[in-house]
PDB file of N, CA and C in Angstrom:
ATOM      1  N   UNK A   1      89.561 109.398  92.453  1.00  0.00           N
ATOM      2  CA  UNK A   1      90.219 108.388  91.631  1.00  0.00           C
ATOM      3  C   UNK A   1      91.630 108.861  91.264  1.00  0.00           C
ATOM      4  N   UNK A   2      91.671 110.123  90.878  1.00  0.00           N
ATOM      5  CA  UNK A   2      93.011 110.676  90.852  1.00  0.00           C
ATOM      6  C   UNK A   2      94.164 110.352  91.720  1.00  0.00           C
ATOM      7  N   UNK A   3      93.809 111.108  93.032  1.00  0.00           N
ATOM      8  CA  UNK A   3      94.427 110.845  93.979  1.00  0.00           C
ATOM      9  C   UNK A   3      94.663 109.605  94.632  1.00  0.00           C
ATOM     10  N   UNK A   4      94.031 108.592  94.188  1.00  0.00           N
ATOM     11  CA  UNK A   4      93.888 107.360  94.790  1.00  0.00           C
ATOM     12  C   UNK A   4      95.870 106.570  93.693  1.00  0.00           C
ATOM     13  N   UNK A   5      95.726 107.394  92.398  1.00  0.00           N
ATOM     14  CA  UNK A   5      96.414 107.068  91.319  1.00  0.00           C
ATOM     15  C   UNK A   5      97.724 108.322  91.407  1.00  0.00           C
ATOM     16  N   UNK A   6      97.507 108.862  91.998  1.00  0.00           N
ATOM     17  CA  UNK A   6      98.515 109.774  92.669  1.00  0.00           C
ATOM     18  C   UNK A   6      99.090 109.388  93.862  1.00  0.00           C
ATOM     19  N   UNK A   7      98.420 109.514  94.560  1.00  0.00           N
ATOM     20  CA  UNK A   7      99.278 108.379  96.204  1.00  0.00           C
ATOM     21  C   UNK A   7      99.675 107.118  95.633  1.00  0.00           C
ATOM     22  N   UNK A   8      99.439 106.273  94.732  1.00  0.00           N
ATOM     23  CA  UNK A   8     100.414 105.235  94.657  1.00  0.00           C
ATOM     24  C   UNK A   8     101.282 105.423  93.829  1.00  0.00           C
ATOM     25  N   UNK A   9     101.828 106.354  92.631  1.00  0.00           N
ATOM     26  CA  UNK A   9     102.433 106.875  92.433  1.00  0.00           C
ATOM     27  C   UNK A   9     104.150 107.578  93.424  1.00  0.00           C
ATOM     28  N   UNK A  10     103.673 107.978  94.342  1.00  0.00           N
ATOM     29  CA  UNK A  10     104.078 108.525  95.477  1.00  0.00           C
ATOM     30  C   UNK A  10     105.069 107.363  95.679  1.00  0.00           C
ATOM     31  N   UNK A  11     103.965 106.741  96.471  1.00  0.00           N
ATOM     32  CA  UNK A  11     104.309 105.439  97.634  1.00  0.00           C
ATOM     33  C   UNK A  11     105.371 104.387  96.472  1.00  0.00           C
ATOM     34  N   UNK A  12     105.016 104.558  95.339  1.00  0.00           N
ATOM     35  CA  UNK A  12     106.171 103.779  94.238  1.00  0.00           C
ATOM     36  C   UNK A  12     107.231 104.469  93.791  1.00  0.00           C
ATOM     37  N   UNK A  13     107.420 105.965  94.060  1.00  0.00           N
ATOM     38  CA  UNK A  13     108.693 106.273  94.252  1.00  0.00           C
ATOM     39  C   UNK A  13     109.411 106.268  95.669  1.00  0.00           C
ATOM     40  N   UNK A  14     109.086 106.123  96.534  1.00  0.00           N
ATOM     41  CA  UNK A  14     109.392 105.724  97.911  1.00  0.00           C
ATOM     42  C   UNK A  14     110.041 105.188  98.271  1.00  0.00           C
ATOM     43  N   UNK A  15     109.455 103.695  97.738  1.00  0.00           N
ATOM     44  CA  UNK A  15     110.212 102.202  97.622  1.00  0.00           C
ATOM     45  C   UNK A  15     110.450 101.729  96.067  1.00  0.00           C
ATOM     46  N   UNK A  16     111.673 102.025  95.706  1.00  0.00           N
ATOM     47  CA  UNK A  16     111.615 101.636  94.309  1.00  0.00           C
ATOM     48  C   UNK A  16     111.887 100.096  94.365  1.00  0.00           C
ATOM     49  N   UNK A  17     112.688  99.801  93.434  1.00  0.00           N
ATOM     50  CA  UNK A  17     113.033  97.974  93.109  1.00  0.00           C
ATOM     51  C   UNK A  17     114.219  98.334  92.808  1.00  0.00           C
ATOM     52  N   UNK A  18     114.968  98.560  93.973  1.00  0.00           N
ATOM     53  CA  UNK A  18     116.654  98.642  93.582  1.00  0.00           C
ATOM     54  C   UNK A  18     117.237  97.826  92.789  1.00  0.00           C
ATOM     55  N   UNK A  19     116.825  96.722  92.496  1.00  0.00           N
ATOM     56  CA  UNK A  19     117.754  95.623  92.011  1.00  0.00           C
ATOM     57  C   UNK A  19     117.077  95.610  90.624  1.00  0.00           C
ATOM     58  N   UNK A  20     115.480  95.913  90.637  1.00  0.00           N
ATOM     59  CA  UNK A  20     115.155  96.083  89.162  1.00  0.00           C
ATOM     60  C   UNK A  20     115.996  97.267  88.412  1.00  0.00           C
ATOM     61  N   UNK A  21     116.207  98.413  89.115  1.00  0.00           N
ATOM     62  CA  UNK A  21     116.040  99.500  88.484  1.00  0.00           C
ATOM     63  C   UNK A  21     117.856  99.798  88.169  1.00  0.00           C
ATOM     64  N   UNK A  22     119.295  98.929  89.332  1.00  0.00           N
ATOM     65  CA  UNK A  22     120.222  99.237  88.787  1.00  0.00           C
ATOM     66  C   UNK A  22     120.416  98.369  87.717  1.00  0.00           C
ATOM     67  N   UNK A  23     119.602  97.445  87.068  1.00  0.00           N
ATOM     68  CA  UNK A  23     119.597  97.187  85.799  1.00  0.00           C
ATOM     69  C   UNK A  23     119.969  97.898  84.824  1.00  0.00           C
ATOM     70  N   UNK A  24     119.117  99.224  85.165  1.00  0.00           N
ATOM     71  CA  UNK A  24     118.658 100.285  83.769  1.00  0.00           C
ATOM     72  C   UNK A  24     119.720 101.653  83.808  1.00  0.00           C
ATOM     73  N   UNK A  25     120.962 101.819  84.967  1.00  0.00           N
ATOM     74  CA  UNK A  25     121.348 102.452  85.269  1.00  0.00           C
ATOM     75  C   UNK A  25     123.101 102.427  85.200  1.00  0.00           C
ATOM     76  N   UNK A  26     123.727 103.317  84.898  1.00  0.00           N
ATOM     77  CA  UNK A  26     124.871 103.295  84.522  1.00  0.00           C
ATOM     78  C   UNK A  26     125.728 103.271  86.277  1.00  0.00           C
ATOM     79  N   UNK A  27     126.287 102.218  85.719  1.00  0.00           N
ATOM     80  CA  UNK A  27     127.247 102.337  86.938  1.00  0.00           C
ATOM     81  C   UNK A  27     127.678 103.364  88.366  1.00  0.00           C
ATOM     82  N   UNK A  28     128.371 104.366  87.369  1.00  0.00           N
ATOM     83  CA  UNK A  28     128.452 105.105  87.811  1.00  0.00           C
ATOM     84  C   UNK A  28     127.671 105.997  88.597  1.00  0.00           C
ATOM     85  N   UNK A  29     126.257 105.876  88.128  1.00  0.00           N
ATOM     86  CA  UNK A  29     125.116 106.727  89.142  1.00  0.00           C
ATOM     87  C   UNK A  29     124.427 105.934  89.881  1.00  0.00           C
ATOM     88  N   UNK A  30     124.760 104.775  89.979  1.00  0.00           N
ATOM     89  CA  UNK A  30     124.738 104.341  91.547  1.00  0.00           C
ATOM     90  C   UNK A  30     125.736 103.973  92.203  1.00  0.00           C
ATOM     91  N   UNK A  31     127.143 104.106  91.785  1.00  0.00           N
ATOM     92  CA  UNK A  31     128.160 104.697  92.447  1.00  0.00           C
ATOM     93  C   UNK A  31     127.792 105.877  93.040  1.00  0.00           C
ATOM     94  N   UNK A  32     128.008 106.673  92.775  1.00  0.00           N
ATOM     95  CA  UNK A  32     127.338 107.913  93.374  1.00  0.00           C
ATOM     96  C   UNK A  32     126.319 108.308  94.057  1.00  0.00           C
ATOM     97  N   UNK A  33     125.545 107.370  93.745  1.00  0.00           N
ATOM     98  CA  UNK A  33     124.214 107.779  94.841  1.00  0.00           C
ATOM     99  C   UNK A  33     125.031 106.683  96.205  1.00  0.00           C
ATOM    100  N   UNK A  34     125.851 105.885  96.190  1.00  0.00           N
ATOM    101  CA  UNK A  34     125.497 105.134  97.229  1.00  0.00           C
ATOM    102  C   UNK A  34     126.933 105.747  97.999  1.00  0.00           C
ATOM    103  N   UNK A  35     127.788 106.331  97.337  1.00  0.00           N
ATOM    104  CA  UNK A  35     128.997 106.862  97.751  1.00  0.00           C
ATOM    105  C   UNK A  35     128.623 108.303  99.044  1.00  0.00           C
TER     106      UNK A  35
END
């Protein structure tokens, strides 16, 4: 059960929700990550 809650864990940092997540994120560090 762990691991079942651990591999999707995983697999959801993998593929995040870019568009959710530069919501929450300062400009600049996704300037940088994409630079």
């Amino acid at each position: 059960m762990f691991d079942d809650a651990l591999h999707f864990l995983v697999q959801a940092q993998e593929a995040p929700d870019w568009a959710r997540l530069g919501q929450h994120l300062p400009y600049e560090w996704i300037e940088q990550a994409v630079a």
